[in-house]
Structures are given as structure tokens and as C-alpha cells.
PDB file of N, CA and C in Angstrom:
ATOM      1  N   UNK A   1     -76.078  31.675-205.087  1.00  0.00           N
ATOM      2  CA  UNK A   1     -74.658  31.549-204.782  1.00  0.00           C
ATOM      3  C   UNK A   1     -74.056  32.952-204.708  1.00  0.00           C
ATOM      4  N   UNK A   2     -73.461  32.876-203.856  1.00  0.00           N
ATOM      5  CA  UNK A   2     -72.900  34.506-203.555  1.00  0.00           C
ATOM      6  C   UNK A   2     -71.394  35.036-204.025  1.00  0.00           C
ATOM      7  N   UNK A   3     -70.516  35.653-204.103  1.00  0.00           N
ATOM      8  CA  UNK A   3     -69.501  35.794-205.307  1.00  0.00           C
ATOM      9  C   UNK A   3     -68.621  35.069-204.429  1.00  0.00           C
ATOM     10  N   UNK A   4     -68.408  34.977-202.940  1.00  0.00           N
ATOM     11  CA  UNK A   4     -67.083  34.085-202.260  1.00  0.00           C
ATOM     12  C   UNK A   4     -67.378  32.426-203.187  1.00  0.00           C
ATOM     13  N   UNK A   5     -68.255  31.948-203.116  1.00  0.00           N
ATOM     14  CA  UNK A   5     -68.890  30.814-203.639  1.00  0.00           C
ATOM     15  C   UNK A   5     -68.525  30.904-204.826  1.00  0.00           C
ATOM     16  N   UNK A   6     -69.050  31.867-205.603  1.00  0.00           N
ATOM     17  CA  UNK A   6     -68.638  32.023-207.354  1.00  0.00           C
ATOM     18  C   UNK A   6     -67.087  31.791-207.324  1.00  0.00           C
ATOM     19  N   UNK A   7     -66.529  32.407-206.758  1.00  0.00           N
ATOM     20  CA  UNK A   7     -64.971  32.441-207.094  1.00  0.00           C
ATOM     21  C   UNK A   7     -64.348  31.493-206.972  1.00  0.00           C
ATOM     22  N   UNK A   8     -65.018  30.918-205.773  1.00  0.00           N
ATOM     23  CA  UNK A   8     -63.999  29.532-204.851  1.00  0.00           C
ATOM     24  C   UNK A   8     -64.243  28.532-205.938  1.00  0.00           C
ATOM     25  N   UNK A   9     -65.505  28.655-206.191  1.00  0.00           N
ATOM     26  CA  UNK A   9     -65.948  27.228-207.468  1.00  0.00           C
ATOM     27  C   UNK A   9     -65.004  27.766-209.112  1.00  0.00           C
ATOM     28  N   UNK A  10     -65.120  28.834-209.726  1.00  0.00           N
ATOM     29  CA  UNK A  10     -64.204  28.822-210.565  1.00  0.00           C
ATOM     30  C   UNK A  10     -62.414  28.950-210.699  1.00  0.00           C
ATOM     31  N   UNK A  11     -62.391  29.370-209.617  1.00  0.00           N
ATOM     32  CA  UNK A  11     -60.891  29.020-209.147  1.00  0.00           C
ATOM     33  C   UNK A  11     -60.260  27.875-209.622  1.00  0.00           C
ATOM     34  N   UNK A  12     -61.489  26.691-208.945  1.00  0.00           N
ATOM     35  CA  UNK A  12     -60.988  25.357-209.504  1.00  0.00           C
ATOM     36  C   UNK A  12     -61.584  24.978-210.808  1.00  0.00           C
ATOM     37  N   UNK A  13     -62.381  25.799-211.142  1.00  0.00           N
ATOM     38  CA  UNK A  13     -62.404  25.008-212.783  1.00  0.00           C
ATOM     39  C   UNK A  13     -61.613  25.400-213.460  1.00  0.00           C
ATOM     40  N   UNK A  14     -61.384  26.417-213.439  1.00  0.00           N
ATOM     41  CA  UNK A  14     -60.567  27.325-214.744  1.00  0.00           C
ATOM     42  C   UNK A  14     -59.155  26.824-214.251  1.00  0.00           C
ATOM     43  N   UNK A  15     -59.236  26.277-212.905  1.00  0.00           N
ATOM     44  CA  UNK A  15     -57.430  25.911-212.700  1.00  0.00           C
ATOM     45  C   UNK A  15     -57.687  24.395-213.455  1.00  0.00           C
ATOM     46  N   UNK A  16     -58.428  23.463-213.337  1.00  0.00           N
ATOM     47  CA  UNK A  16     -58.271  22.078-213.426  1.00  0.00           C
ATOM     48  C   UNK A  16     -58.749  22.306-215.595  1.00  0.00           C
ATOM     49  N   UNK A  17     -58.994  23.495-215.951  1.00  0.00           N
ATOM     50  CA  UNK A  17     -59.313  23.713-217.208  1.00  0.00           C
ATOM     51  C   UNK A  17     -57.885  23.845-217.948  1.00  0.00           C
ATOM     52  N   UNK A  18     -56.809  24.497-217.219  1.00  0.00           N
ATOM     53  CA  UNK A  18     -55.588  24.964-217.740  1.00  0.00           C
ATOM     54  C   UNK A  18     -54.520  23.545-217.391  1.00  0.00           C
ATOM     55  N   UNK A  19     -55.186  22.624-216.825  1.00  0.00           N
ATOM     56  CA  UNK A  19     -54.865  21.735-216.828  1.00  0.00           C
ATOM     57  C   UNK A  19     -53.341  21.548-215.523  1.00  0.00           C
ATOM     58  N   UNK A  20     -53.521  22.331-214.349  1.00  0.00           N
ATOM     59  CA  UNK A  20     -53.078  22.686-213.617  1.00  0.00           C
ATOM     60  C   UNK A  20     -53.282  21.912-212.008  1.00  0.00           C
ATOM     61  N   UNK A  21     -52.344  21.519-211.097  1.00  0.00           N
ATOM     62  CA  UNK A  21     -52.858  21.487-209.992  1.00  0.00           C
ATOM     63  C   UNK A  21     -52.640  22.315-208.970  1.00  0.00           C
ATOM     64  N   UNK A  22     -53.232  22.571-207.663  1.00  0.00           N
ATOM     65  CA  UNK A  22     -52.900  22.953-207.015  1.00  0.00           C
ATOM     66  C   UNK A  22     -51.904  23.791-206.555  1.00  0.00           C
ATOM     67  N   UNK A  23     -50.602  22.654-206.221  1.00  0.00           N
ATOM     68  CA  UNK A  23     -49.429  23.075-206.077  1.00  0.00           C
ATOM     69  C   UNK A  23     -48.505  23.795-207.069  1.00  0.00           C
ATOM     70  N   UNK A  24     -49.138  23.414-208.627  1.00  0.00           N
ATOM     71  CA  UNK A  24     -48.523  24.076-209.824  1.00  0.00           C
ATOM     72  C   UNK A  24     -49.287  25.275-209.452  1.00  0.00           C
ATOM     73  N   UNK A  25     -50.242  25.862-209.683  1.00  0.00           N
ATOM     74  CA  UNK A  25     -50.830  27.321-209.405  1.00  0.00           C
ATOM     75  C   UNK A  25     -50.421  28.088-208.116  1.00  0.00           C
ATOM     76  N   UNK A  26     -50.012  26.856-207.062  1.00  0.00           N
ATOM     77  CA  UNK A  26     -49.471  27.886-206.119  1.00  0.00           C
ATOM     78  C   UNK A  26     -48.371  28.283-206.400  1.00  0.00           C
ATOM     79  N   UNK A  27     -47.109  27.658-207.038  1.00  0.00           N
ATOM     80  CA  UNK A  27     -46.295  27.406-206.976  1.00  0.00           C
ATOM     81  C   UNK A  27     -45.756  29.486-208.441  1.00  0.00           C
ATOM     82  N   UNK A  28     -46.830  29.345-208.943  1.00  0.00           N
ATOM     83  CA  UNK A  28     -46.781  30.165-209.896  1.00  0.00           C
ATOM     84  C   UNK A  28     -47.206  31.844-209.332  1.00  0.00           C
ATOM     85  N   UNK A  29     -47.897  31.757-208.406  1.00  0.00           N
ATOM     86  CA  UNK A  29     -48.177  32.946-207.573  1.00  0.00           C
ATOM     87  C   UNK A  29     -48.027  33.386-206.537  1.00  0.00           C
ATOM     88  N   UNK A  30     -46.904  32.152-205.952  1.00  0.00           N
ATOM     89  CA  UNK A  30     -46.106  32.680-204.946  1.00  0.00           C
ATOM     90  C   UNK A  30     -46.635  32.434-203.441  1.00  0.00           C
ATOM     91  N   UNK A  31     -47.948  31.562-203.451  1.00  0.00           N
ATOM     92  CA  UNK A  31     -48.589  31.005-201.882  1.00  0.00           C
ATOM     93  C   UNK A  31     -48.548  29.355-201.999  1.00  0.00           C
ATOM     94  N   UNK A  32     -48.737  29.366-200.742  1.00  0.00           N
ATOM     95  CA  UNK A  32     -49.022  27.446-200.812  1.00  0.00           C
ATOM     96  C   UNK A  32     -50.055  27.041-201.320  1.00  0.00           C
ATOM     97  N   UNK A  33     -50.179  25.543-201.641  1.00  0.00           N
ATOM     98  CA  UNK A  33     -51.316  24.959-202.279  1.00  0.00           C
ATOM     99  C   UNK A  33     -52.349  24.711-201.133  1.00  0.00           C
ATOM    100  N   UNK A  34     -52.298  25.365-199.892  1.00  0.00           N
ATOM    101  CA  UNK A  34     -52.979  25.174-198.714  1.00  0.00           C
ATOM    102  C   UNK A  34     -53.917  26.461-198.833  1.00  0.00           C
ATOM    103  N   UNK A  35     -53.388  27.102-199.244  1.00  0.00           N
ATOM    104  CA  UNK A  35     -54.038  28.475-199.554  1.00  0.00           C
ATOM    105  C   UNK A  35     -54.839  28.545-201.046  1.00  0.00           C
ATOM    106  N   UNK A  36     -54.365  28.120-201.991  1.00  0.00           N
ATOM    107  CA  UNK A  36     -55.487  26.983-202.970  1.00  0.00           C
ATOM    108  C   UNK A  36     -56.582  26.279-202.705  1.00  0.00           C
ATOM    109  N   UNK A  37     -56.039  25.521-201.996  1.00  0.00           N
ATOM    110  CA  UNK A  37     -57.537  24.637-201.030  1.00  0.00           C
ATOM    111  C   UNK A  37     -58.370  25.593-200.444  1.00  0.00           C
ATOM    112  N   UNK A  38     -57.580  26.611-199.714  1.00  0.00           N
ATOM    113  CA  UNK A  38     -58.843  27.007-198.956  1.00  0.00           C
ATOM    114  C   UNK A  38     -59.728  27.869-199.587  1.00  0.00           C
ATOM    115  N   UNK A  39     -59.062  28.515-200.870  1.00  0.00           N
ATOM    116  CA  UNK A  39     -60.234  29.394-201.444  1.00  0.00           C
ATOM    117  C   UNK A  39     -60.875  28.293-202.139  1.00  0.00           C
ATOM    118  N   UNK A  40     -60.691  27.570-202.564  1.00  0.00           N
ATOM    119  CA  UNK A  40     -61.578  26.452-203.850  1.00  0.00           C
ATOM    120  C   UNK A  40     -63.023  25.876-202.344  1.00  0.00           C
ATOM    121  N   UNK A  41     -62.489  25.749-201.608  1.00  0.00           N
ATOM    122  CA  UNK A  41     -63.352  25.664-200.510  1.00  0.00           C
ATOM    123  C   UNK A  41     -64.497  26.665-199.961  1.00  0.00           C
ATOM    124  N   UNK A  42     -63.793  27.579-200.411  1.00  0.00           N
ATOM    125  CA  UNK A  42     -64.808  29.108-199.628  1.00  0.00           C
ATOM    126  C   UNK A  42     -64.418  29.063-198.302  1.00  0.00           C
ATOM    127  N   UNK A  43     -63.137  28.641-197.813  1.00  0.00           N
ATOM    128  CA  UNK A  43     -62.668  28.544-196.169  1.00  0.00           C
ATOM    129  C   UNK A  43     -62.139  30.065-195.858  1.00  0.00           C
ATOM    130  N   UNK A  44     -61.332  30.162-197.172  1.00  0.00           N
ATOM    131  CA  UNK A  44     -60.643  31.808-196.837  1.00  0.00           C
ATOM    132  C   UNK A  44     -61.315  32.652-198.162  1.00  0.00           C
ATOM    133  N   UNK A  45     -61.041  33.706-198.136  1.00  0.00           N
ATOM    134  CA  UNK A  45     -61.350  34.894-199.249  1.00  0.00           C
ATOM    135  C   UNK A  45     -59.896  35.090-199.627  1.00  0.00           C
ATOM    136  N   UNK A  46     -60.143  35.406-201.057  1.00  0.00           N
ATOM    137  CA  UNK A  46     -59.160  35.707-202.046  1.00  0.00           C
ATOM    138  C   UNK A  46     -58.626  37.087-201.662  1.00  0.00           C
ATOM    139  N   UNK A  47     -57.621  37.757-201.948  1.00  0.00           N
ATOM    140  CA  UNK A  47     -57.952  38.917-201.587  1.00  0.00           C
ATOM    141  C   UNK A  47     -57.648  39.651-203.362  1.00  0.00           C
ATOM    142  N   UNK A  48     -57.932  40.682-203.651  1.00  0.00           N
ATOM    143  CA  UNK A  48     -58.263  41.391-205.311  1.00  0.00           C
ATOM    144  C   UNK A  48     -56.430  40.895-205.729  1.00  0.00           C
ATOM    145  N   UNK A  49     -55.671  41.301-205.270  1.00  0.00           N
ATOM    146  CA  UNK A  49     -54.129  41.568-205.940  1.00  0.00           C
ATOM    147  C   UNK A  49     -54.232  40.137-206.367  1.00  0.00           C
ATOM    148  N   UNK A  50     -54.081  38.934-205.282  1.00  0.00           N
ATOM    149  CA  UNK A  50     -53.951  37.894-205.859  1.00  0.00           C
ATOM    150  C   UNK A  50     -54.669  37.536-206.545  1.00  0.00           C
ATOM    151  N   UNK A  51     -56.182  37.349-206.108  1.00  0.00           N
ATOM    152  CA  UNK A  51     -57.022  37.222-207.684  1.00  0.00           C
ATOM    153  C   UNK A  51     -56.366  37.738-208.822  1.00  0.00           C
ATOM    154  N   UNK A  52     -56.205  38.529-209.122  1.00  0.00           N
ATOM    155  CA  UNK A  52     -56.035  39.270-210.488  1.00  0.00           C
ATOM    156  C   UNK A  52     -54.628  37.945-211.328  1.00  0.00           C
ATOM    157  N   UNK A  53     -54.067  38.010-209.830  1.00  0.00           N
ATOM    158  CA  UNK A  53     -52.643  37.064-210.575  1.00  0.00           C
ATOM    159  C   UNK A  53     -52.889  35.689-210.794  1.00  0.00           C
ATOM    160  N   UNK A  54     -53.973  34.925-209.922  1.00  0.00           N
ATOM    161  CA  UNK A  54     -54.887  33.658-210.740  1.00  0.00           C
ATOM    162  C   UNK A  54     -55.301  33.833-211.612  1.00  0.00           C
ATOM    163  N   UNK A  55     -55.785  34.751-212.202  1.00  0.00           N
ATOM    164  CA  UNK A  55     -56.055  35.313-213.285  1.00  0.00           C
ATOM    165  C   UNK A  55     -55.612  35.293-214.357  1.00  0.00           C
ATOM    166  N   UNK A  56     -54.508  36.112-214.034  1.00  0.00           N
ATOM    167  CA  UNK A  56     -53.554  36.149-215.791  1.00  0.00           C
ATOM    168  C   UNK A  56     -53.058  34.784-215.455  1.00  0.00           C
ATOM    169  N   UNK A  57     -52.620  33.847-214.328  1.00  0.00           N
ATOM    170  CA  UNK A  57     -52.174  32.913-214.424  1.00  0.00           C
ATOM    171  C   UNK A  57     -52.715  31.582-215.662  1.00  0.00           C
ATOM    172  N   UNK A  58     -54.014  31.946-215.102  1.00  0.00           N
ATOM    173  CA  UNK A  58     -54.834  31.191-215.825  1.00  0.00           C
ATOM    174  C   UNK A  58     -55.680  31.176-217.060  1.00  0.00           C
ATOM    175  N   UNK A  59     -55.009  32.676-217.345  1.00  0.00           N
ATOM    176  CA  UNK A  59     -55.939  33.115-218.469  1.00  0.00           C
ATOM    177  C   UNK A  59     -56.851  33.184-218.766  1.00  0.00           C
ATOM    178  N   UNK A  60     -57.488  33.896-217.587  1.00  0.00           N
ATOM    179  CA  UNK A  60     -58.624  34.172-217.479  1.00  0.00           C
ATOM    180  C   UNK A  60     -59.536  35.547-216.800  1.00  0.00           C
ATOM    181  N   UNK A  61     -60.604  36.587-217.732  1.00  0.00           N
ATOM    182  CA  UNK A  61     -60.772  37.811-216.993  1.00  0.00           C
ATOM    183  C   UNK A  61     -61.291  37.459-216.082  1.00  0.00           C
ATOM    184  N   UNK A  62     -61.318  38.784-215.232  1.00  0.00           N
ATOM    185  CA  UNK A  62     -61.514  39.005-213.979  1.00  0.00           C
ATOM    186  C   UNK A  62     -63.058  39.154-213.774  1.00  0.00           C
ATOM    187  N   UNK A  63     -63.790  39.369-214.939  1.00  0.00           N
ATOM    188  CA  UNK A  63     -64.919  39.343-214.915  1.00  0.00           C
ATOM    189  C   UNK A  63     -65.856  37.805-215.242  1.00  0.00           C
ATOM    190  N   UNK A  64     -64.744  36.942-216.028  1.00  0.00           N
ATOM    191  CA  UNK A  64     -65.201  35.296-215.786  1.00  0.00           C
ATOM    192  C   UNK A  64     -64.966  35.081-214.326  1.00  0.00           C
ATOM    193  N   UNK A  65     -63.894  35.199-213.961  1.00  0.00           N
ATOM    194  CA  UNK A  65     -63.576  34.892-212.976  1.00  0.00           C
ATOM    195  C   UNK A  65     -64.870  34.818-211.860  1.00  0.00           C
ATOM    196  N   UNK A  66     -65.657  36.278-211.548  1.00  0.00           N
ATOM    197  CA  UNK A  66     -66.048  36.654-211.120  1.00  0.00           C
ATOM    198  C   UNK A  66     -67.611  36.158-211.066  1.00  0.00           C
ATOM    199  N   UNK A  67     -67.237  35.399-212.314  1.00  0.00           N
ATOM    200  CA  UNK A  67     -69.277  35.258-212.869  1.00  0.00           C
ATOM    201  C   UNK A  67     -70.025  36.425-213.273  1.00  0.00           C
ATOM    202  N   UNK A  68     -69.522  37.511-214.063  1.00  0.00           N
ATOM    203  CA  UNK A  68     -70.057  38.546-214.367  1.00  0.00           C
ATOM    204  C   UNK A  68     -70.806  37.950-215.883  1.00  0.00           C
TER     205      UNK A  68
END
């Protein structure tokens, strides 16, 4: 699995872990929940700034995040 894959798949765990949906996480970082979907998908790439802010959103490092 390659890190677009790593990310897209923990995106949604660590979001559905914080007990969060979609539209609540978009809604918290300022994009649509369309743009949620598509990274949990691996359709689009995250880009670093916003990662970082799923991140603290979710309370979670950047290096879980990452699968490090």
C-alpha cells in the first residue's frame, strides 16, 4: 500500500474513531464533505497544510497519520 492509500484509509478511521462524519470534519476545516470522500477514496491527494489540520482536528500525529 502506498502512502496516498495509507492516508485515504486512515483519514477515515481516525475520523469515524473521533466519532465524526464527514460533513462534521469538513465542516471543521473549512472544505466540503465531497472533498472528504474523495481523499478517503484515494480519488484526490491531500495536500500537507490541510493534512496537518485533519490532524490536529482529529487528534492525531502526522506521523500516525501517515503510517510511520
Amino acid at each position: 500500500m502506498g502512502y496516498k492509500e495509507k492516508i485515504a484509509s486512515n483519514i477515515k478511521r481516525y475520523r469515524n474513531a473521533a466519532g465524526m462524519n464527514q460533513r462534521d470534519l469538513a465542516a471543521k476545516i473549512g472544505v466540503t464533505s465531497g472533498a472528504i470522500s474523495n481523499w478517503e477514496k484515494g480519488n484526490n491527494s491531500i495536500d500537507i497544510d490541510t493534512l496537518v489540520r485533519v490532524c490536529w482536528e482529529l487528534n492525531v500525529s502526522l506521523d500516525d497519520m501517515c503510517g510511520f
